[in-house]
C-alpha atoms as a PDB file:
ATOM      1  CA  UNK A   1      25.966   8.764  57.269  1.00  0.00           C
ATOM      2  CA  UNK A   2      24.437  10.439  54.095  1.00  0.00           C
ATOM      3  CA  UNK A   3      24.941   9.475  50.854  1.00  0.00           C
ATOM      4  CA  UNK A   4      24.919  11.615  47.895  1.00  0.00           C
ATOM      5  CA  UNK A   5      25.119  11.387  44.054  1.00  0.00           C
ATOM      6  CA  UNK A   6      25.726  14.322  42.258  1.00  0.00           C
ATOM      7  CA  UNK A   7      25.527  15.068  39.000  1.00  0.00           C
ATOM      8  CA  UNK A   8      28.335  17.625  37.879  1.00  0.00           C
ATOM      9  CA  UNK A   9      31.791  18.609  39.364  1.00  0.00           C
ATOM     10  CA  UNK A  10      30.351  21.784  40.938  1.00  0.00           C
ATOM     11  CA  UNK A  11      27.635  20.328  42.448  1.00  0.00           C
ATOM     12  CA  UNK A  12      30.524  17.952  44.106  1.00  0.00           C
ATOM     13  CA  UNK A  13      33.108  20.105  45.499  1.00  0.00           C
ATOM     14  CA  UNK A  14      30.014  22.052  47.195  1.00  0.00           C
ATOM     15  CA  UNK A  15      29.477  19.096  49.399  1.00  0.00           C
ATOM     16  CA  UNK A  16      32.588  18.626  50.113  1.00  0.00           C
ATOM     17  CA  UNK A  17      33.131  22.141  51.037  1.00  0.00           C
ATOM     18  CA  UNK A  18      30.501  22.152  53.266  1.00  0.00           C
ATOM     19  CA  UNK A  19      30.920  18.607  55.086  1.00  0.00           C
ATOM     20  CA  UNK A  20      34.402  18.461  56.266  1.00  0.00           C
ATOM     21  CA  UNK A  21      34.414  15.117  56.633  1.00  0.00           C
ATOM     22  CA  UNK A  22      32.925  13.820  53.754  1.00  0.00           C
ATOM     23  CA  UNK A  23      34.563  11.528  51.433  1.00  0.00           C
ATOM     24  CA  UNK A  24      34.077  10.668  47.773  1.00  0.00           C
ATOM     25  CA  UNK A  25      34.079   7.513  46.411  1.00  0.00           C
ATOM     26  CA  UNK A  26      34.045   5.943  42.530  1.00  0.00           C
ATOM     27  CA  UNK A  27      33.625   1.995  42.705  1.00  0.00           C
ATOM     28  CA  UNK A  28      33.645   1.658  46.946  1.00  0.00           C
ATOM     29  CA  UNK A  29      35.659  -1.344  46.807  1.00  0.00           C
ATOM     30  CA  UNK A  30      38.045   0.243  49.353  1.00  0.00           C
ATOM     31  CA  UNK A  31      35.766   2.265  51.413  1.00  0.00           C
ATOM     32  CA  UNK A  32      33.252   0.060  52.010  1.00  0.00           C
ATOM     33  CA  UNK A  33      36.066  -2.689  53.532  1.00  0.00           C
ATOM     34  CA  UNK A  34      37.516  -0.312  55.273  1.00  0.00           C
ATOM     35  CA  UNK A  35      33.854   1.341  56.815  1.00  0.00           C
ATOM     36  CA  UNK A  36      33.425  -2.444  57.971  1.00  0.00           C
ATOM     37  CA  UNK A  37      36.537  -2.634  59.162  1.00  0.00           C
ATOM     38  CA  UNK A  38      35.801  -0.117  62.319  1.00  0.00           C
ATOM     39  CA  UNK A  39      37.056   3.196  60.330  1.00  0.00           C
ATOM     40  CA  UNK A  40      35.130   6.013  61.266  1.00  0.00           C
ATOM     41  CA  UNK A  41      32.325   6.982  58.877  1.00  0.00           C
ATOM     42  CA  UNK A  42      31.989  10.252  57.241  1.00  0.00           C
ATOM     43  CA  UNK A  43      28.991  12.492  57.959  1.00  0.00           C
ATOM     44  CA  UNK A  44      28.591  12.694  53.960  1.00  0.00           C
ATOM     45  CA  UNK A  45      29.726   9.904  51.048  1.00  0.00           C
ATOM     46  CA  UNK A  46      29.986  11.069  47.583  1.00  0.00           C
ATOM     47  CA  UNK A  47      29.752   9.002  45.190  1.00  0.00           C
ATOM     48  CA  UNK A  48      31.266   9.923  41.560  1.00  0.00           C
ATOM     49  CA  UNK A  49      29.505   8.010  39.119  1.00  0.00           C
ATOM     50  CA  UNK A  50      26.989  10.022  38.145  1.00  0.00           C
ATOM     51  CA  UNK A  51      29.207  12.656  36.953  1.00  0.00           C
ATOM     52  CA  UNK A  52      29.772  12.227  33.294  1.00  0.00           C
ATOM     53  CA  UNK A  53      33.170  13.302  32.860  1.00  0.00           C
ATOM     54  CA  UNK A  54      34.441  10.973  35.396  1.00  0.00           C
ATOM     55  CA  UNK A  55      33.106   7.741  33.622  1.00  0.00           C
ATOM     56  CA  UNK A  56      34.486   8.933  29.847  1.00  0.00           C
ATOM     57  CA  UNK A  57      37.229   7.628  27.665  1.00  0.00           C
ATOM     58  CA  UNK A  58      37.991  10.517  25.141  1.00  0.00           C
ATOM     59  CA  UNK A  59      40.678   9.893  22.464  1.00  0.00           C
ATOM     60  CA  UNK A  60      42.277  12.877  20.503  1.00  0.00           C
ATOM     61  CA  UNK A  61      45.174  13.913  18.480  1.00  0.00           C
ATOM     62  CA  UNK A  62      47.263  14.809  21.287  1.00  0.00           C
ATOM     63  CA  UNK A  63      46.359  12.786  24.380  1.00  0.00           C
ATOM     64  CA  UNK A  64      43.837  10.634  25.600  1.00  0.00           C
ATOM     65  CA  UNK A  65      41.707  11.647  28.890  1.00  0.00           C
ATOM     66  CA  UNK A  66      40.132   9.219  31.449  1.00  0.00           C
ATOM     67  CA  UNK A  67      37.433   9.758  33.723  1.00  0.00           C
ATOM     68  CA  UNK A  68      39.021   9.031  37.299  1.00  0.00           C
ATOM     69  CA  UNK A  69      36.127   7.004  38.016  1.00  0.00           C
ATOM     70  CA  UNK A  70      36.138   4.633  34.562  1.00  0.00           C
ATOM     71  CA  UNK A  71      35.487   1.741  35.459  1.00  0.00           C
ATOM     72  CA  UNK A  72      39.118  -0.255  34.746  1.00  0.00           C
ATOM     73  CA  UNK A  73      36.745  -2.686  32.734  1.00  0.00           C
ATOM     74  CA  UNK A  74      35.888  -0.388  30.701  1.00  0.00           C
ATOM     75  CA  UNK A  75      39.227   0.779  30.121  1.00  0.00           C
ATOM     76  CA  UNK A  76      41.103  -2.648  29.929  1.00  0.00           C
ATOM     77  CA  UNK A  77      37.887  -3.457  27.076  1.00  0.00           C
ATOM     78  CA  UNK A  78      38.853  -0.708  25.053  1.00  0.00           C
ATOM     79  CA  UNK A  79      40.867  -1.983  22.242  1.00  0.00           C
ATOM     80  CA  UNK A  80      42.539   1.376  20.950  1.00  0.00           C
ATOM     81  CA  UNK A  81      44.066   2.420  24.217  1.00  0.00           C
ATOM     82  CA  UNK A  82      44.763  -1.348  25.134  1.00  0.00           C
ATOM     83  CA  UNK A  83      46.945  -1.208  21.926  1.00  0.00           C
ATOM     84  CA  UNK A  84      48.737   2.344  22.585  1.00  0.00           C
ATOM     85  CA  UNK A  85      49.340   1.518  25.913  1.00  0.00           C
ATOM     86  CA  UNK A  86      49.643  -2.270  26.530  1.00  0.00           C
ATOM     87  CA  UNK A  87      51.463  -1.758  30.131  1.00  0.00           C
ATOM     88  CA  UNK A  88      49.082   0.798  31.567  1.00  0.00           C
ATOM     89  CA  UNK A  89      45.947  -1.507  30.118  1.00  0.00           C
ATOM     90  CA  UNK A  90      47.360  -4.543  31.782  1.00  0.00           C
ATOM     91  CA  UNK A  91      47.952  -2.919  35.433  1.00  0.00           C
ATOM     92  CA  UNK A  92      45.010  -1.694  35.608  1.00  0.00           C
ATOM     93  CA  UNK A  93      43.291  -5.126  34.570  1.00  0.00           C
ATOM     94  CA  UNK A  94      45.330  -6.335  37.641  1.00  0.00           C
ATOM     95  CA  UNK A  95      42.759  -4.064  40.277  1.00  0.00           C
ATOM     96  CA  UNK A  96      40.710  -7.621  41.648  1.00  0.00           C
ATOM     97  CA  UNK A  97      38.576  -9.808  40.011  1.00  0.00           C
ATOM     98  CA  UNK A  98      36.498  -9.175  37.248  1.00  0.00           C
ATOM     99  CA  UNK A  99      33.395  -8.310  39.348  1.00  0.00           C
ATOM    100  CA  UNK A 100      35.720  -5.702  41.316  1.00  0.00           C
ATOM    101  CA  UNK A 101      36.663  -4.414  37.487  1.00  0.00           C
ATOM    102  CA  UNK A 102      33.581  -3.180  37.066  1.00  0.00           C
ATOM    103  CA  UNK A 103      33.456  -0.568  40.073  1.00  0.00           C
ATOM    104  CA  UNK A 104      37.402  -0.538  40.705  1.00  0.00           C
ATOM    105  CA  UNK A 105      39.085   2.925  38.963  1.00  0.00           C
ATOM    106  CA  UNK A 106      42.516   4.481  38.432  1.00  0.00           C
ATOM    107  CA  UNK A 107      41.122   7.270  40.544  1.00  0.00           C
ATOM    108  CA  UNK A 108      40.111   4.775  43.182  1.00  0.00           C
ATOM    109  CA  UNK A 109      43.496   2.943  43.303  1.00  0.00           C
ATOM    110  CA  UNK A 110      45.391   5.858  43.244  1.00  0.00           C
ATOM    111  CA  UNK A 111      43.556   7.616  46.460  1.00  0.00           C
ATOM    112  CA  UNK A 112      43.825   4.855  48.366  1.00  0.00           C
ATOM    113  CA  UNK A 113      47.629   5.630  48.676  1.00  0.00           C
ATOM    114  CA  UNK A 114      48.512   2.047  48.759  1.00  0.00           C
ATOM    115  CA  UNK A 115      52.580   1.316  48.303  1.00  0.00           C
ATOM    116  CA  UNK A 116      51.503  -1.717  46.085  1.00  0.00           C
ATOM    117  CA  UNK A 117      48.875   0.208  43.576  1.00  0.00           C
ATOM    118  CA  UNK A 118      49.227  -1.895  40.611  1.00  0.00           C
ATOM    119  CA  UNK A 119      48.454   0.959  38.307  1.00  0.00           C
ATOM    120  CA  UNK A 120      50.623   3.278  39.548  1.00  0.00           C
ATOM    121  CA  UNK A 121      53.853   2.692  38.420  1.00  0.00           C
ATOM    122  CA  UNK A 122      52.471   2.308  34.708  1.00  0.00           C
ATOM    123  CA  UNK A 123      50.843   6.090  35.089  1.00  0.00           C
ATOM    124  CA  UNK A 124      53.860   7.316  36.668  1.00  0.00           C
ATOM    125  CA  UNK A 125      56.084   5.657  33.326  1.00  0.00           C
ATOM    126  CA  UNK A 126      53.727   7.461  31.274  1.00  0.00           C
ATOM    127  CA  UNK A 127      53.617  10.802  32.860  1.00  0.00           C
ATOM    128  CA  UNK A 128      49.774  10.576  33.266  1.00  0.00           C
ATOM    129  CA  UNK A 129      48.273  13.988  34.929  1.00  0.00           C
ATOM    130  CA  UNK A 130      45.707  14.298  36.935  1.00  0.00           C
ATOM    131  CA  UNK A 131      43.296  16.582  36.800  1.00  0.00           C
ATOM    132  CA  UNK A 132      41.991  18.003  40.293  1.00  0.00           C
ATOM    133  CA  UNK A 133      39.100  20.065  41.727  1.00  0.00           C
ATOM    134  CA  UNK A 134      38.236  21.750  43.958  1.00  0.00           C
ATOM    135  CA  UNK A 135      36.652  25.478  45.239  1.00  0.00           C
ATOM    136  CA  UNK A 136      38.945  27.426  43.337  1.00  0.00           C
ATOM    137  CA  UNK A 137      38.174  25.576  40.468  1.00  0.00           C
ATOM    138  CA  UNK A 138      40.921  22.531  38.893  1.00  0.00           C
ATOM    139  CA  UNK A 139      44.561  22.446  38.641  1.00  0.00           C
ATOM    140  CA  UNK A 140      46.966  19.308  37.066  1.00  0.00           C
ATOM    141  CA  UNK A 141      49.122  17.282  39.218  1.00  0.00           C
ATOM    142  CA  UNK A 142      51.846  14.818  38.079  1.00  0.00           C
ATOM    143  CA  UNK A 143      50.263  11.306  39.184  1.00  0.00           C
ATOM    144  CA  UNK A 144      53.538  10.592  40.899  1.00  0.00           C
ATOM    145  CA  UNK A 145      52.904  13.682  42.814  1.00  0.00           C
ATOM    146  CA  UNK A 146      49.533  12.385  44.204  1.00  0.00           C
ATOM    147  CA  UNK A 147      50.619  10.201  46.689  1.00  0.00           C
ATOM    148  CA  UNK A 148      52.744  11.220  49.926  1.00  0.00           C
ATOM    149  CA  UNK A 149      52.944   8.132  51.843  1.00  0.00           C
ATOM    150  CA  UNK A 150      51.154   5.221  52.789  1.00  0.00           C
ATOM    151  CA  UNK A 151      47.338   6.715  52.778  1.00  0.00           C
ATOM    152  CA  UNK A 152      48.403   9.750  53.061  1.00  0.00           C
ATOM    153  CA  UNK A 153      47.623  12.175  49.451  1.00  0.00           C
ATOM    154  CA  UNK A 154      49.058  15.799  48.251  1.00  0.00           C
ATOM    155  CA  UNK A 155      44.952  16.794  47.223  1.00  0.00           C
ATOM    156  CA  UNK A 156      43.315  19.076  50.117  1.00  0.00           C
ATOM    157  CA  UNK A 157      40.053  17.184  51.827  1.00  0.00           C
ATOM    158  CA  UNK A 158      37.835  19.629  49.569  1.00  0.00           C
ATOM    159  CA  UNK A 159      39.306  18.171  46.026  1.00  0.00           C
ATOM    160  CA  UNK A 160      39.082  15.157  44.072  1.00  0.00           C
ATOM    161  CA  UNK A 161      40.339  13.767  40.774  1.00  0.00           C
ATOM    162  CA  UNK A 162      38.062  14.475  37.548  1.00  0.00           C
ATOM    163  CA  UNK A 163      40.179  13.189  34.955  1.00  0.00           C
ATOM    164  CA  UNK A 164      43.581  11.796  33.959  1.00  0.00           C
ATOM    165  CA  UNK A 165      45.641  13.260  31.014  1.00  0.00           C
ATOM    166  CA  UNK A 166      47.500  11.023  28.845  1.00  0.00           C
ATOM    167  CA  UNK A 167      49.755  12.292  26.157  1.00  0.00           C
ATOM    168  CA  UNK A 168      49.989   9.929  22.826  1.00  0.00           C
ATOM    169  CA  UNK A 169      52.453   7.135  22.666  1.00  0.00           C
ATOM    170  CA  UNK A 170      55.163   8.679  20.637  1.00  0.00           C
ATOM    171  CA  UNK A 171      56.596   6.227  17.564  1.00  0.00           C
ATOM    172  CA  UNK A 172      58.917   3.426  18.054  1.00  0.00           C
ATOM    173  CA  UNK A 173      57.692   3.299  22.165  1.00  0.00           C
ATOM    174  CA  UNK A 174      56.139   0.999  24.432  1.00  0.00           C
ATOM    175  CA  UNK A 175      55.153   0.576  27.909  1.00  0.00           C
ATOM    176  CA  UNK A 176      55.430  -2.976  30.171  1.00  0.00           C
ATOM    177  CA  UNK A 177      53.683  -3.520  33.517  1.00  0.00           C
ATOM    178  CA  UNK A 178      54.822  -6.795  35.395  1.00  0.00           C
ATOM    179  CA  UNK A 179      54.156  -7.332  39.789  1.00  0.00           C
ATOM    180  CA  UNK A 180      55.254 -10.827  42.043  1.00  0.00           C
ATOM    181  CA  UNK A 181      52.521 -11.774  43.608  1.00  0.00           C
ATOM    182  CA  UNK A 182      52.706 -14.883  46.076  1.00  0.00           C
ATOM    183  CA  UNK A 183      49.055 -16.628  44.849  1.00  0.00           C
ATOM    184  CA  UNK A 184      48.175 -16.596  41.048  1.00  0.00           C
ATOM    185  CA  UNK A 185      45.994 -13.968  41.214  1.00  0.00           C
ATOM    186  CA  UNK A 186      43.618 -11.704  43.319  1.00  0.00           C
ATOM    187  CA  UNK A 187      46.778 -10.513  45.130  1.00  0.00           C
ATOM    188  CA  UNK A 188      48.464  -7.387  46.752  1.00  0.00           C
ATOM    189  CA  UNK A 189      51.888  -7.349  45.023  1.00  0.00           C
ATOM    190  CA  UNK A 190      55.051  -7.618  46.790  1.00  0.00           C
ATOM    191  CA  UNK A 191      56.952  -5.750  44.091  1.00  0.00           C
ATOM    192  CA  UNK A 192      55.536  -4.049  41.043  1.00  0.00           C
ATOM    193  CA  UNK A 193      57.557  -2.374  38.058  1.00  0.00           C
ATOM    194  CA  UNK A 194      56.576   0.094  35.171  1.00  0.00           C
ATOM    195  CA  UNK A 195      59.018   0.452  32.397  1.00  0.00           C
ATOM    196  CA  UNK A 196      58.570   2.782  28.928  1.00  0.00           C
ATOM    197  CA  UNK A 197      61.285   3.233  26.256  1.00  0.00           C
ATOM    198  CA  UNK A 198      61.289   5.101  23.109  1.00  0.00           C
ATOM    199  CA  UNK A 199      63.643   3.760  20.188  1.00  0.00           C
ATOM    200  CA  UNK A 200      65.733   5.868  18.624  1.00  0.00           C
ATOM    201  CA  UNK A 201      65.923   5.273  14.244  1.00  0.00           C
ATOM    202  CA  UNK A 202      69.053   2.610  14.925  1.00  0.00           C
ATOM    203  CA  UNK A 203      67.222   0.541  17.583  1.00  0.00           C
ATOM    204  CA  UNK A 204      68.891   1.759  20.481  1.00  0.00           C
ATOM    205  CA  UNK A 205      67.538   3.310  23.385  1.00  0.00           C
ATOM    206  CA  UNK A 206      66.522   7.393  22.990  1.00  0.00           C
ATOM    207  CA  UNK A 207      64.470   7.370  26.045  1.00  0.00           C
ATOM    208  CA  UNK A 208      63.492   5.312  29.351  1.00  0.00           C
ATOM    209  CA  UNK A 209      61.438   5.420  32.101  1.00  0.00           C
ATOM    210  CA  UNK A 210      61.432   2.823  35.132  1.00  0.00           C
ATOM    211  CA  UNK A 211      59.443   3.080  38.061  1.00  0.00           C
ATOM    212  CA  UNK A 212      58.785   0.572  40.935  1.00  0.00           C
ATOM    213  CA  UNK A 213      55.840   0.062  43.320  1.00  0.00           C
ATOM    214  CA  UNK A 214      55.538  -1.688  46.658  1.00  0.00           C
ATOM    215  CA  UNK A 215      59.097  -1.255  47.901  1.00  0.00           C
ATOM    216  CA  UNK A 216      58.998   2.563  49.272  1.00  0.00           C
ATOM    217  CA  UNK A 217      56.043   4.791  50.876  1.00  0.00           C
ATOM    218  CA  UNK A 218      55.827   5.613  47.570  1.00  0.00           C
ATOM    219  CA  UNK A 219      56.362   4.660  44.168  1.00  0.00           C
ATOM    220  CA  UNK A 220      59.753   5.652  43.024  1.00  0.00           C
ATOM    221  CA  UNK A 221      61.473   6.113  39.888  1.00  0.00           C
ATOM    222  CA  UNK A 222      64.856   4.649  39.029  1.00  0.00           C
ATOM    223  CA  UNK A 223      67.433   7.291  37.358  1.00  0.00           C
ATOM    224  CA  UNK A 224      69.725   5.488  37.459  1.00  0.00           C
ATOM    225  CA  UNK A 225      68.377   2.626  35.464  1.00  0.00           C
ATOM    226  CA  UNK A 226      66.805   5.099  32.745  1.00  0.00           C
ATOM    227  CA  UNK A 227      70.275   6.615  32.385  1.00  0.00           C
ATOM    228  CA  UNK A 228      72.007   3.255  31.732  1.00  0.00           C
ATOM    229  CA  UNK A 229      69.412   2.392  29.022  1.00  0.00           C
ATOM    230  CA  UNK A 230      69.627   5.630  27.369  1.00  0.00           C
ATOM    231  CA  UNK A 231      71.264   5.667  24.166  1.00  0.00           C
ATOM    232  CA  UNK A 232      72.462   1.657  24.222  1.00  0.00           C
ATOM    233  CA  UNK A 233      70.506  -1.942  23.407  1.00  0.00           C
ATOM    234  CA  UNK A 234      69.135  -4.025  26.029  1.00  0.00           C
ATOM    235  CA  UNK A 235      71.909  -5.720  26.341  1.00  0.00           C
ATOM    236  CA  UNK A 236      73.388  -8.398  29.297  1.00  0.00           C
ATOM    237  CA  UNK A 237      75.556  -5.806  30.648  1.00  0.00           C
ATOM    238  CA  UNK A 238      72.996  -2.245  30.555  1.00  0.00           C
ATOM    239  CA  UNK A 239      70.171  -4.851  31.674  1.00  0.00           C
ATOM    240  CA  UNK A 240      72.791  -5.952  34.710  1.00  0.00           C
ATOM    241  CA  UNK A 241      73.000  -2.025  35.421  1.00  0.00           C
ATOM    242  CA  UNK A 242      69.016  -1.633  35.490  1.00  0.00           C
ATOM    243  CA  UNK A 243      69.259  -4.477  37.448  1.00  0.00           C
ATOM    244  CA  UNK A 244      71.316  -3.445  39.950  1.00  0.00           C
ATOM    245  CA  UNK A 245      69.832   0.554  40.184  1.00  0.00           C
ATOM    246  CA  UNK A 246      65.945  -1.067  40.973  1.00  0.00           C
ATOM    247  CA  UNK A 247      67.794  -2.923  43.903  1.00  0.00           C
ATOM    248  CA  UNK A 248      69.568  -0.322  44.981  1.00  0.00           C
ATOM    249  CA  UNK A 249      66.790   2.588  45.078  1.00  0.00           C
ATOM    250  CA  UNK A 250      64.304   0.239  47.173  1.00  0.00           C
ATOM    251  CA  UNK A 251      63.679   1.027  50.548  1.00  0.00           C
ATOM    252  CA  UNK A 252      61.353  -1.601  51.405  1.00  0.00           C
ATOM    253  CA  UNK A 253      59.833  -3.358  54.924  1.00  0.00           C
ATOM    254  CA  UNK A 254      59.790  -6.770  56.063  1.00  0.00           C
ATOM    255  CA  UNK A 255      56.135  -8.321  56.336  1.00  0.00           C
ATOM    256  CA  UNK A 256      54.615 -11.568  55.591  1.00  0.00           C
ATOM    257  CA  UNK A 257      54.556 -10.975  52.204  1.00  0.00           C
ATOM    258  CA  UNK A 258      58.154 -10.516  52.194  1.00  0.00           C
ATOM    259  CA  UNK A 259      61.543  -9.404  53.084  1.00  0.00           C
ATOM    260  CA  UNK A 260      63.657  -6.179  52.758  1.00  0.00           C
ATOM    261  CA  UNK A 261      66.337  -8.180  51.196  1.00  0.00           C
ATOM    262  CA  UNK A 262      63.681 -10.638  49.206  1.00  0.00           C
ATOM    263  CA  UNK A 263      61.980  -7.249  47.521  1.00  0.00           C
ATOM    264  CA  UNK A 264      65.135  -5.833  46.668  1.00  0.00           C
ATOM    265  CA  UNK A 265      66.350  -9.129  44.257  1.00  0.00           C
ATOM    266  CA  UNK A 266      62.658  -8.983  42.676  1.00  0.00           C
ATOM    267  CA  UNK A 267      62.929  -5.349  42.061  1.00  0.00           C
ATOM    268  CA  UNK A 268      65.759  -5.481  39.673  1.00  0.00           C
ATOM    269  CA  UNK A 269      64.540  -8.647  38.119  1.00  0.00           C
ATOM    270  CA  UNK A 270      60.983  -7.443  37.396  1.00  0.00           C
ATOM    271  CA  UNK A 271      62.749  -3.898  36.104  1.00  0.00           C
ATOM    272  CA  UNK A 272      64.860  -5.886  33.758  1.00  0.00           C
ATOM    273  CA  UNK A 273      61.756  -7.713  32.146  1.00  0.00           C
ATOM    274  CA  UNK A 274      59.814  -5.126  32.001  1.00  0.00           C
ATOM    275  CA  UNK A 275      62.075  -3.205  30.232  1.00  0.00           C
ATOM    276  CA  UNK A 276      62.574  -5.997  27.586  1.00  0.00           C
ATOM    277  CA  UNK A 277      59.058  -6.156  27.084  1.00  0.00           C
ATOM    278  CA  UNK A 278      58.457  -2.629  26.420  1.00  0.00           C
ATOM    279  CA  UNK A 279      61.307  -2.436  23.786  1.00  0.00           C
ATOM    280  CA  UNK A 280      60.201  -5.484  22.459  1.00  0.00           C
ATOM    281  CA  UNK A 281      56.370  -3.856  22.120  1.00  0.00           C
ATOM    282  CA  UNK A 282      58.118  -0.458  20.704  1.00  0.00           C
ATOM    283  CA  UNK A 283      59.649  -2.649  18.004  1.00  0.00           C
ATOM    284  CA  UNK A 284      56.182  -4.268  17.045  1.00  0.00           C
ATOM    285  CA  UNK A 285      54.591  -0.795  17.142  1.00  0.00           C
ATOM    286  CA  UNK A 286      56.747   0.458  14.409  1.00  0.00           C
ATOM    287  CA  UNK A 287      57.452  -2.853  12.657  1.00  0.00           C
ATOM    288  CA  UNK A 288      61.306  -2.792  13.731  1.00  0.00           C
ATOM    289  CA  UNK A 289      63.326  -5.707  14.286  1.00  0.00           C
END
């Protein structure tokens, strides 16, 4: 196995182009457990982080863009985007311990296709893109379009993720990231949920986004929840209906870390506090009460 650091985009998509089974990598905290767990080695590894653009925050009027390979350190330590987007900050300072924070990525956690990505759901809430190249030079992909199944990815073997688009937090909005875990930390979640909501001028609801991890192949969004928040208050009854839509849209498996029917319950009571917290951040953002 070779291992190679380039130095700009072009320089990477040429190796992969001309290895076809070499693999990038940003932080190697999933490839390397996985090379020692008997999974076939490529003829070529890539590593990232010594491109640039992939290890950049960059804040501008319209949207913030993140390296794919930032470390989530980095990120999580960043005070202006921790404040503009408290949800997405705190999933991704769920990715292992703090030594694993400084090599883990959104990029990373992302392409490892993992069900229970903790950062996920709180990208696919905020309608983060990511940017992709290849050959033929870059195109932008929904994150929630990224991931297929379990391992299994939408990018061809010849691209990789350069950057992730983030528009600015519109007023009176906030985001909320919340997983079950069975230890108190260090932990694969069981069930994960994203929520954003956007305030209208009267304090109700203008617009919601819910999203769940760990209880599909994929992470899936919950239209039926964001339809009962829309244009009412948090109230006992629309939170029993967001409630009831997370359970409903899971299709989860039984393992040791839980059951079908366990997930389901958690799903609509982590989508109902999640929501709560993200109106109750869009409030503070815009000093509502």
């Amino acid at each position: 196995m070779k291992y190679v650091a380039p130095s700009s985009v072009e320089e990477a998509t040429s190796l992969l182009s001309t290895s076809p089974s070499a693999q990038v990598f940003a932080g190697a905290t999933d490839v390397v457990p996985q090379l020692r767990a008997g999974r076939s080695a490529p003829e070529v590894l890539v590593d990232l982080k010594k491109i640039q653009e992939l290890v950049s925050i960059v804040k501008d009027d319209t949207k913030w863009t993140v390296g794919a390979a930032t470390p989530t350190a980095n990120l999580t330590e960043d005070q202006a985007f921790s404040e503009e987007f408290q949800g997405l900050s705190e999933a991704a300072g769920l990715i292992g311990s703090d030594q694993i924070q400084n090599r883990s990525s959104l990029g990373g956690n992302l392409c490892n296709g993992s069900p229970a990505a903790d950062s996920v759901p709180a990208m696919v809430v905020n309608g983060v893109r990511a940017v992709i190249a290849g050959p033929n030079g870059t195109r932008v992909l929904d994150v929630a379009e990224v991931v297929t199944g379990p391992g299994q990815l939408s990018l061809e073997d010849d691209e990789f993720i350069v950057e992730f688009e983030i528009d600015r937090m519109p007023e009176r909005s906030g985001d909320a990231y919340l997983r079950m875990i069975p230890r108190t930390e260090m932990d694969i979640a069981v069930v994960g949920a994203g929520a954003r909501v956007t305030l209208a001028e009267d304090g109700s609801i203008e617009e919601a986004i819910v999203a769940l991890g760990a209880v599909a192949p994929t992470v899936v969004r919950v239209p039926e929840a964001e339809a009962a928040l829309v244009g009412n208050t948090p109230n006992e009854q629309t939170l029993s209906a967001v409630a009831g839509a997370a359970s409903e849209v899971c299709n989860p498996i039984d393992d040791k870390r839980g059951t079908i029917a366990y997930r389901k319950q958690v799903a609509g009571v982590l989508a109902k506090r999640a929501v709560l917290i993200a109106v109750e951040r869009a409030q503070q953002r815009n000093g509502m009460k």
